[in-house]
Protein backbone atom coordinates (compact mmCIF):
# COMPACT_ATOMS: atom_id res chain seq x y z
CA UNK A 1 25.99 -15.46 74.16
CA UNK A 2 26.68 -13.25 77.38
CA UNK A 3 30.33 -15.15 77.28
CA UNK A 4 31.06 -14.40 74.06
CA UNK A 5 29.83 -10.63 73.75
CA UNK A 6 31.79 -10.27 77.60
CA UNK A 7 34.74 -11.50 76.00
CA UNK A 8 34.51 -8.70 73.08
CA UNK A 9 33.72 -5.47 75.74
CA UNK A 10 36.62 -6.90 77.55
CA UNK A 11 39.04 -7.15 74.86
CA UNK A 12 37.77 -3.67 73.75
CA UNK A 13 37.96 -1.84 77.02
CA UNK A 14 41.59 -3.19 77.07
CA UNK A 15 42.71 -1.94 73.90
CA UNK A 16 41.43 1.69 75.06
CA UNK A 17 43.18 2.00 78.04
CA UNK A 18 46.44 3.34 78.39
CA UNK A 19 47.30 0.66 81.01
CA UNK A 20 47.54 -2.40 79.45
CA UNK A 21 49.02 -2.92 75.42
CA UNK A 22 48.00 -6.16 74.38
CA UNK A 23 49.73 -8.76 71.89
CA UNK A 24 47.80 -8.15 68.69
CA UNK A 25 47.52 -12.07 68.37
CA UNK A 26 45.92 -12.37 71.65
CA UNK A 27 43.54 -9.53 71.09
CA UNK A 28 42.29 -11.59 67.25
CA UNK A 29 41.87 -14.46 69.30
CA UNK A 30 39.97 -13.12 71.96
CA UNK A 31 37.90 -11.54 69.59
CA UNK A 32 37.26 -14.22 67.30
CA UNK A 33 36.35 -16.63 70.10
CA UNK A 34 33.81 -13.85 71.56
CA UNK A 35 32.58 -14.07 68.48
CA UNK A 36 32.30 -17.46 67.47
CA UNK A 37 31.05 -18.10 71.22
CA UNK A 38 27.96 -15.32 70.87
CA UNK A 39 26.85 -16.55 67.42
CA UNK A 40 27.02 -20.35 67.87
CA UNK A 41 25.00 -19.18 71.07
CA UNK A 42 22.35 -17.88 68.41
CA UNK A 43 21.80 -21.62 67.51
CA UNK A 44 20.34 -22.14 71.10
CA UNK A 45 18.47 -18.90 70.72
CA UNK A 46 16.76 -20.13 67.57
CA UNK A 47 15.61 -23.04 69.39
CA UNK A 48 13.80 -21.27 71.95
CA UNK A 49 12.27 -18.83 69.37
CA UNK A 50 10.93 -22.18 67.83
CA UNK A 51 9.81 -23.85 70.65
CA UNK A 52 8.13 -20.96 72.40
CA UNK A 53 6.53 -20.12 68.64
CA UNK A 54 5.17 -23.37 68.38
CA UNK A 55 3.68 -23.38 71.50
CA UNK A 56 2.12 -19.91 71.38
CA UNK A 57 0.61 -21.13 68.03
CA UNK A 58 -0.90 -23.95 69.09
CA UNK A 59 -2.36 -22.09 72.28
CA UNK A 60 -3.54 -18.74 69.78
CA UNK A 61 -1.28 -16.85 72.27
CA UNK A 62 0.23 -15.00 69.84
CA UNK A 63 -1.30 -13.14 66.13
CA UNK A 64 -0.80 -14.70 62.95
CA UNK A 65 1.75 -12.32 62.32
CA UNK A 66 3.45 -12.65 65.03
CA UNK A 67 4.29 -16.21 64.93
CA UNK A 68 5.03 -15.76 61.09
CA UNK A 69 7.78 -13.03 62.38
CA UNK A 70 8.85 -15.73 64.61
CA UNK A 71 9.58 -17.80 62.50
CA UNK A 72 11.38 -15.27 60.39
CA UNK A 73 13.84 -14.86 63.49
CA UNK A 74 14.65 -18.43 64.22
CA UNK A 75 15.73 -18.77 60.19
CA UNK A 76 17.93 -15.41 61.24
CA UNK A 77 19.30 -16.94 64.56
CA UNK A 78 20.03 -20.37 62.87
CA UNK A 79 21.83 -18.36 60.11
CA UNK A 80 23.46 -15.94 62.81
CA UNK A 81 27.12 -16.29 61.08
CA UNK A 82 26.11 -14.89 58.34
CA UNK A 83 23.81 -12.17 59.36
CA UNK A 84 25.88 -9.60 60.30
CA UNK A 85 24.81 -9.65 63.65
CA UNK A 86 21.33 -8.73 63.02
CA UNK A 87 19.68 -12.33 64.36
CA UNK A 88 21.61 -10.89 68.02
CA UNK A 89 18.98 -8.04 67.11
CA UNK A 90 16.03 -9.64 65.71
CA UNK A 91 16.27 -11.77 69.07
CA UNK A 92 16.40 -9.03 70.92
CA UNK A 93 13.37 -7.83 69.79
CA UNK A 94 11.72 -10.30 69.71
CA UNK A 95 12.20 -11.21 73.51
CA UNK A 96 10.81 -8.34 74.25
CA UNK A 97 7.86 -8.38 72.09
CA UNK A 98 7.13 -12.15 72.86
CA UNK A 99 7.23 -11.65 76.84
CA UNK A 100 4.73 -8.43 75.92
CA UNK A 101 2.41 -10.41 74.02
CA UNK A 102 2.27 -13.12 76.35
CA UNK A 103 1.53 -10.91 79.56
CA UNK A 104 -1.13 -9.39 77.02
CA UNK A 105 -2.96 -12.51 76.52
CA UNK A 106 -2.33 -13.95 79.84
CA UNK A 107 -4.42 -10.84 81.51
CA UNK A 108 -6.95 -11.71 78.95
CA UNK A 109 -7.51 -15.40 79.67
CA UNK A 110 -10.12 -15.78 83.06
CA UNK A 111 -7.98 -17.66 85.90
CA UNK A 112 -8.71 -21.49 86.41
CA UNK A 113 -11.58 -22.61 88.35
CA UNK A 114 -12.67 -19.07 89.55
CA UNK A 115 -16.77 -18.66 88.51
CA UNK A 116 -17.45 -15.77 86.19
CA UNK A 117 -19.35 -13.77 88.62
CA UNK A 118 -16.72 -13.03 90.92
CA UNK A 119 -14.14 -11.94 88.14
């Protein structure tokens, strides 16, 4: 995904500049394969959502509703072409919100093999 999107900021900063006029050809090219690189890169995305859901729900890291929104995201990463660019959102977000949830319930859980009374 970080190819793809670099390949549309570059093509973009280089139409705005003064300095360099590209071929239109080469600047639908560019931007189609930053395109098609970032969303295919979705599909990797979704797996990772899924994987990491699955294992937070089996270890109660994460809220019902949480894992239910997960879910919702990898159907919108695995159907990233035709989103609109919203699953590059929703994954977003939800990277953020996993890793928060995560740290939240790891400061929670008592370390391993350390007795209660010196917690």
């Amino acid at each position: 995904m970080i190819t793809g999107v670099s390949l549309d900021v570059g093509n973009a900063f280089a139409a705005w500049s003064d300095e360099f006029t590209a071929d239109p050809n080469t600047v639908r090219s560019l931007g189609m394969a930053g395109q098609v690189l970032a969303l295919t890169g979705l599909v990797g995305c979704g797996v990772v959502v899924a994987v990491t859901t699955r294992i937070a729900q089996r270890t109660h890291a994460l809220p019902r509703w949480a894992v239910w929104v997960s879910y919702a995201v990898v159907v919108l990463c695995m159907a990233g072409f035709w989103s609109g660019g919203m699953a590059s959102v929703a994954f977003a977000l939800w990277m953020i919100g996993a890793v928060v949830a995560v740290l939240r319930s790891a400061r929670q859980t008592p370390p391993v093999g350390v007795p209660r009374a010196t917690q």
